[in-house]
C-alpha atoms as a PDB file:
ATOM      1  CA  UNK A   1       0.000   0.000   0.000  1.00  0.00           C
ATOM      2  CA  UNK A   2       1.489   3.678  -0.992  1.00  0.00           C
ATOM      3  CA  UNK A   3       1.742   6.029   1.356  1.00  0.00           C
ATOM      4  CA  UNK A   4      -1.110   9.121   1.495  1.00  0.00           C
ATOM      5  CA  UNK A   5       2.446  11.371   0.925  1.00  0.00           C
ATOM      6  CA  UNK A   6       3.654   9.671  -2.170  1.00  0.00           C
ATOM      7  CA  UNK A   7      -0.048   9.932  -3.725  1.00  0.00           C
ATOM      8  CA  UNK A   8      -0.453  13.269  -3.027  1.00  0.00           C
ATOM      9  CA  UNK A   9       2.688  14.422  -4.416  1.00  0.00           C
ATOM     10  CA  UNK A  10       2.850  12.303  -7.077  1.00  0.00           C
ATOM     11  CA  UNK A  11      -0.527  13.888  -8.613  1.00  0.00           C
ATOM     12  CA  UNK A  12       0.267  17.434  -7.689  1.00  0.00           C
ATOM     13  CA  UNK A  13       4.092  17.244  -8.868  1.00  0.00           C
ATOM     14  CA  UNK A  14       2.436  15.945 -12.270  1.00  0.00           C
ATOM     15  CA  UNK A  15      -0.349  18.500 -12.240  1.00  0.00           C
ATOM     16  CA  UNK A  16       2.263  21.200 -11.243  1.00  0.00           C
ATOM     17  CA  UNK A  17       4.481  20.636 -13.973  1.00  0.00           C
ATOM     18  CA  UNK A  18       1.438  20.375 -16.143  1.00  0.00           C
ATOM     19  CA  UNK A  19       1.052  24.080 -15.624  1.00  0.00           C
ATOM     20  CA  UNK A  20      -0.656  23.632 -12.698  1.00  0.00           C
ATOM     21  CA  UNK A  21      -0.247  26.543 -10.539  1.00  0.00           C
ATOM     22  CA  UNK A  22      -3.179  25.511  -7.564  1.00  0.00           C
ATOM     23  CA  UNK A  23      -1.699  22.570  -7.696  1.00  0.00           C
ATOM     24  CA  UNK A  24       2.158  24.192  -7.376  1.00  0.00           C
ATOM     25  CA  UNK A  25       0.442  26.224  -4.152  1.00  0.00           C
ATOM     26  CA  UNK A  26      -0.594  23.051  -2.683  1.00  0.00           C
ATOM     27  CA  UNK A  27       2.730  21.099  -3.750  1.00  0.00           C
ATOM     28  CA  UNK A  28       5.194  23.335  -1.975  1.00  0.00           C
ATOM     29  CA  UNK A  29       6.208  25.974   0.592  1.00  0.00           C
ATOM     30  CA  UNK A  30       6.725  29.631  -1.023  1.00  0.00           C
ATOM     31  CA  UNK A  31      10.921  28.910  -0.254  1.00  0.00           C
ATOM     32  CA  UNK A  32      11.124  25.922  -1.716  1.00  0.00           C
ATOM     33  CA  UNK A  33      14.469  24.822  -2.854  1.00  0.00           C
ATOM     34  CA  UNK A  34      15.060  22.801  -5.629  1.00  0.00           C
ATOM     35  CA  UNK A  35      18.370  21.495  -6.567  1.00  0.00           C
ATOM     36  CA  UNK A  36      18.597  19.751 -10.208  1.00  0.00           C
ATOM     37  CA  UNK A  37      21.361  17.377 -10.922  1.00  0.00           C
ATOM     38  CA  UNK A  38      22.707  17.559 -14.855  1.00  0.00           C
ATOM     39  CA  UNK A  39      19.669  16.540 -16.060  1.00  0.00           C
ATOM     40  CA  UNK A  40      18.619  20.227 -15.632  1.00  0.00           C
ATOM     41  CA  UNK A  41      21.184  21.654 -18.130  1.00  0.00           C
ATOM     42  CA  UNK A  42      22.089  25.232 -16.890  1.00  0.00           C
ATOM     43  CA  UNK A  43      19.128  25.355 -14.265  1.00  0.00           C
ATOM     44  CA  UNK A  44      21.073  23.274 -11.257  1.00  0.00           C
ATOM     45  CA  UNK A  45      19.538  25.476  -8.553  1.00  0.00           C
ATOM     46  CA  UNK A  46      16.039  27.143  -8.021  1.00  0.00           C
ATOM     47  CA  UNK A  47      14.879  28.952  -4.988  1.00  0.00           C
ATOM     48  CA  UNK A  48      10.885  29.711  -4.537  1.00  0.00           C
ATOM     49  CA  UNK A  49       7.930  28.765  -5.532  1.00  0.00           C
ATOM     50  CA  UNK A  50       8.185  31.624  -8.215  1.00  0.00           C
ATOM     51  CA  UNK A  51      11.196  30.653  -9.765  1.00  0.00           C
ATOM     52  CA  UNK A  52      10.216  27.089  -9.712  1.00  0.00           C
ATOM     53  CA  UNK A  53       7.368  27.626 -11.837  1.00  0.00           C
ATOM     54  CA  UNK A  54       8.652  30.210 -14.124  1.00  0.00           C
ATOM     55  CA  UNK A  55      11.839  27.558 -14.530  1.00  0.00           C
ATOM     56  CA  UNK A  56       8.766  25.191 -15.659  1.00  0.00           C
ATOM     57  CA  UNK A  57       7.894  27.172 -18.095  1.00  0.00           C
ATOM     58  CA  UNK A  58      10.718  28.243 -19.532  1.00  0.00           C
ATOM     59  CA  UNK A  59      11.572  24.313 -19.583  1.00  0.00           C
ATOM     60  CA  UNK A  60       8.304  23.593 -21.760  1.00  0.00           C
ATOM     61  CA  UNK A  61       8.996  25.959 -23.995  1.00  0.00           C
ATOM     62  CA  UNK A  62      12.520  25.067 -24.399  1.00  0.00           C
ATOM     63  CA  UNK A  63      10.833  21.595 -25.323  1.00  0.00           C
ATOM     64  CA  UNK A  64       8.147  22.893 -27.359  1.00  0.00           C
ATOM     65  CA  UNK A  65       5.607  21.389 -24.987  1.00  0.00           C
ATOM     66  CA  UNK A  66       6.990  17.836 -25.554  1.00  0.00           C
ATOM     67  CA  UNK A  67       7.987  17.058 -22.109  1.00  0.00           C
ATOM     68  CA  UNK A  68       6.812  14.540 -20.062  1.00  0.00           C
ATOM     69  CA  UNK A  69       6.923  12.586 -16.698  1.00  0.00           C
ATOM     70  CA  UNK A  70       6.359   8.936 -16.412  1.00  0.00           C
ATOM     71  CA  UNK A  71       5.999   8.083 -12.669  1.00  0.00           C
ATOM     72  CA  UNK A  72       7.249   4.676 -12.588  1.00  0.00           C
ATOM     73  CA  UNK A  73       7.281   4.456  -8.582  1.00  0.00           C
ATOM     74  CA  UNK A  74       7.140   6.238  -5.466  1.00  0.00           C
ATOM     75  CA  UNK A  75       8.334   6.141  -1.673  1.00  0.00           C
ATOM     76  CA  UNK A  76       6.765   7.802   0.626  1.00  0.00           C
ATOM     77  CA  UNK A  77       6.898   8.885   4.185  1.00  0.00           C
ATOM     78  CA  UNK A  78       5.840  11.510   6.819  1.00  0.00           C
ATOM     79  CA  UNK A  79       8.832  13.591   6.079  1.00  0.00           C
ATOM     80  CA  UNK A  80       9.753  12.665   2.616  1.00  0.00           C
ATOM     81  CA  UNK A  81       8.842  11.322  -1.025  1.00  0.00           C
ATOM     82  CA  UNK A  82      10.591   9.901  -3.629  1.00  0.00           C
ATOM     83  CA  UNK A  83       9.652   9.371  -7.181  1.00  0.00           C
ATOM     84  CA  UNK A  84      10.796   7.241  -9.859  1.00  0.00           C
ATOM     85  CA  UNK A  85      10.502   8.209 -13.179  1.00  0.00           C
ATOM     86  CA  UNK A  86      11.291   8.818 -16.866  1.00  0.00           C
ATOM     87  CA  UNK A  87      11.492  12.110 -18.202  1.00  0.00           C
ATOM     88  CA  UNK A  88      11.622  12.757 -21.968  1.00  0.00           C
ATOM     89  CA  UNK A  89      10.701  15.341 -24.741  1.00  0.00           C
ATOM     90  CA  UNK A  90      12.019  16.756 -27.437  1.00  0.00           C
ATOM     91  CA  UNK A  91      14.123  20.474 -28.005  1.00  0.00           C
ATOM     92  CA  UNK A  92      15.777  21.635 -31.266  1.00  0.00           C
ATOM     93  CA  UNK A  93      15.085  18.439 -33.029  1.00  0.00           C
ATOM     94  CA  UNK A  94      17.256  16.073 -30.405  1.00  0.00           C
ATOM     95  CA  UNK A  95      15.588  13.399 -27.864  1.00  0.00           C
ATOM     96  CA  UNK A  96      15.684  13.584 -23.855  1.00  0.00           C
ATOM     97  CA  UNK A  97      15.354  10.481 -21.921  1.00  0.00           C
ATOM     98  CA  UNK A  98      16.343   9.562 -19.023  1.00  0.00           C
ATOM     99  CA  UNK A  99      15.303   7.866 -15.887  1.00  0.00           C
ATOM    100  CA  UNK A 100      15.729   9.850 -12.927  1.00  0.00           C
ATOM    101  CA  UNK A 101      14.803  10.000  -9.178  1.00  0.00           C
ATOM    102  CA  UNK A 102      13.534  12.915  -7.320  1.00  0.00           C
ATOM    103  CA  UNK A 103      13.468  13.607  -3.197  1.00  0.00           C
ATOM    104  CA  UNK A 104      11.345  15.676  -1.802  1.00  0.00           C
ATOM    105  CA  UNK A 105      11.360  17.051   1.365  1.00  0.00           C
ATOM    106  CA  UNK A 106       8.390  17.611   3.343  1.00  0.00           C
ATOM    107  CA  UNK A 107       7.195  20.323   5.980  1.00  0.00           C
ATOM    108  CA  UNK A 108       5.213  18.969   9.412  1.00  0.00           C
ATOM    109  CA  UNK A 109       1.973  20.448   6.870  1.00  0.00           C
ATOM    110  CA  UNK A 110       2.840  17.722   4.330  1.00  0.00           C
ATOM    111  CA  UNK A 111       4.439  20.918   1.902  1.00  0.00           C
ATOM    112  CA  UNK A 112       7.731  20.188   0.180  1.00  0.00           C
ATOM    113  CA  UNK A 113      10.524  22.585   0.942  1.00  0.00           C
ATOM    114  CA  UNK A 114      13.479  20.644  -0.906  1.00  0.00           C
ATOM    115  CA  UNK A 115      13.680  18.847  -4.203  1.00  0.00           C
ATOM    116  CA  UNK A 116      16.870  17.365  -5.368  1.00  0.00           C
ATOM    117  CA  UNK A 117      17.117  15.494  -8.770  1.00  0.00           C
ATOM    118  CA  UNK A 118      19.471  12.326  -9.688  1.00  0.00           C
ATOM    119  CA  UNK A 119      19.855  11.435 -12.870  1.00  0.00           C
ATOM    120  CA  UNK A 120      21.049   8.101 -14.177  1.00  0.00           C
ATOM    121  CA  UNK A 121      21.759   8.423 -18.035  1.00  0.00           C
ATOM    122  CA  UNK A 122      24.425  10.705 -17.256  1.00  0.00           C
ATOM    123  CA  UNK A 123      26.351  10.478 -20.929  1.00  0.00           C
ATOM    124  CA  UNK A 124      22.762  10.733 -22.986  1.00  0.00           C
ATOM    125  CA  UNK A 125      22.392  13.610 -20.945  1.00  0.00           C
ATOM    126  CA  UNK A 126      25.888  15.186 -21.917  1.00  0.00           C
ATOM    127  CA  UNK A 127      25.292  14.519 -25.617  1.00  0.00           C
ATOM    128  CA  UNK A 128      22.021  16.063 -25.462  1.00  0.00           C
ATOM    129  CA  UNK A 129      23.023  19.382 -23.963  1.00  0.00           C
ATOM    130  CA  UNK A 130      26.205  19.608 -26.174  1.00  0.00           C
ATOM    131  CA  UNK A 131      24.084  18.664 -29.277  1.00  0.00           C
ATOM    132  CA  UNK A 132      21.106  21.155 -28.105  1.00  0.00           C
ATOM    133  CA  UNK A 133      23.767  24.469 -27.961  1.00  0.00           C
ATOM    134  CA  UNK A 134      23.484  27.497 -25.320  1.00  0.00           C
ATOM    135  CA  UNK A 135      20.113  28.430 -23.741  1.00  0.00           C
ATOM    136  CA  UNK A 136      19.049  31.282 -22.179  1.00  0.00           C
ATOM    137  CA  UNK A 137      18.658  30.808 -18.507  1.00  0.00           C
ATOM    138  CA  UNK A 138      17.141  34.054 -17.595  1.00  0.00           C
ATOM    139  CA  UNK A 139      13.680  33.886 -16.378  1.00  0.00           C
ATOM    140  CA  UNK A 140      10.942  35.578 -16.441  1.00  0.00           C
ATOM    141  CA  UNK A 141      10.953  37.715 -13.456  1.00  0.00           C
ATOM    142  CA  UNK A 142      14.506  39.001 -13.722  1.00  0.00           C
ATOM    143  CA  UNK A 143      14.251  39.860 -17.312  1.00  0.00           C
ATOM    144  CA  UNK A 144      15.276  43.763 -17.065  1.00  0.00           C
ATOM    145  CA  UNK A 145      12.188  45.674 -19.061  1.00  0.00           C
END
């Protein structure tokens, strides 16, 4: 039987990264921290809510909408979740897979206030990013108008 922890975050971390952003309120403290292995290219460290979502979109559209999560098993307790899954998607023209596993910390209110990424297909990753070329990793917010 799954723990009520690893349910919950499984559906809201999917519905979050859907574009989700109820579901991003309800995922995770406003200070979250999120800490991306290489998987994440240039974005290897994220700090609030904010930035996590507008790193989400920014990541969508750097995959032209392509990306997805297969949740292939989660871990949960009182104080922390873990998810298994694949990730994958296409940007300029070159395939991202990999399987990857992803902690989160949660608050005595069930909130997560950590995430930290592992990734597994570590040279596929590599090759993608050199193949891919630079990318902008300005978001949203601090964008000087």
């Amino acid at each position: 039987m799954e723990h009520p922890n690893a349910t919950r975050i499984r559906t809201r971390w999917l519905a979050t990264m859907s574009g989700d952003p109820v579901a991003a309120g309800e995922l995770a403290t406003d200070d979250v921290v999120w800490i991306n292995d290489i998987g994440a290219g240039p974005w290897r460290r994220l700090d609030g809510l904010q930035a996590c979502g507008e790193f989400a979109l920014a990541w969508q559209e750097l995959f032209d909408f392509t990306w997805t999560y297969d949740v292939l098993d989660a871990c949960g307790s009182d104080q922390s979740v873990v998810l298994v899954m694949r990730e994958h998607g296409i940007a300029r023209g070159h395939h991202f897979d990999n399987h990857t596993l992803y902690h989160f910390t949660l608050d005595s209110d069930g909130k997560v206030t950590h995430i930290q990424t592992y990734d597994r297909d570590r040279d596929a990753i590599t090759a993608f990013w050199e193949a891919i070329g630079p990318v902008t990793t300005v978001l949203p917010t601090t964008v000087e108008r």
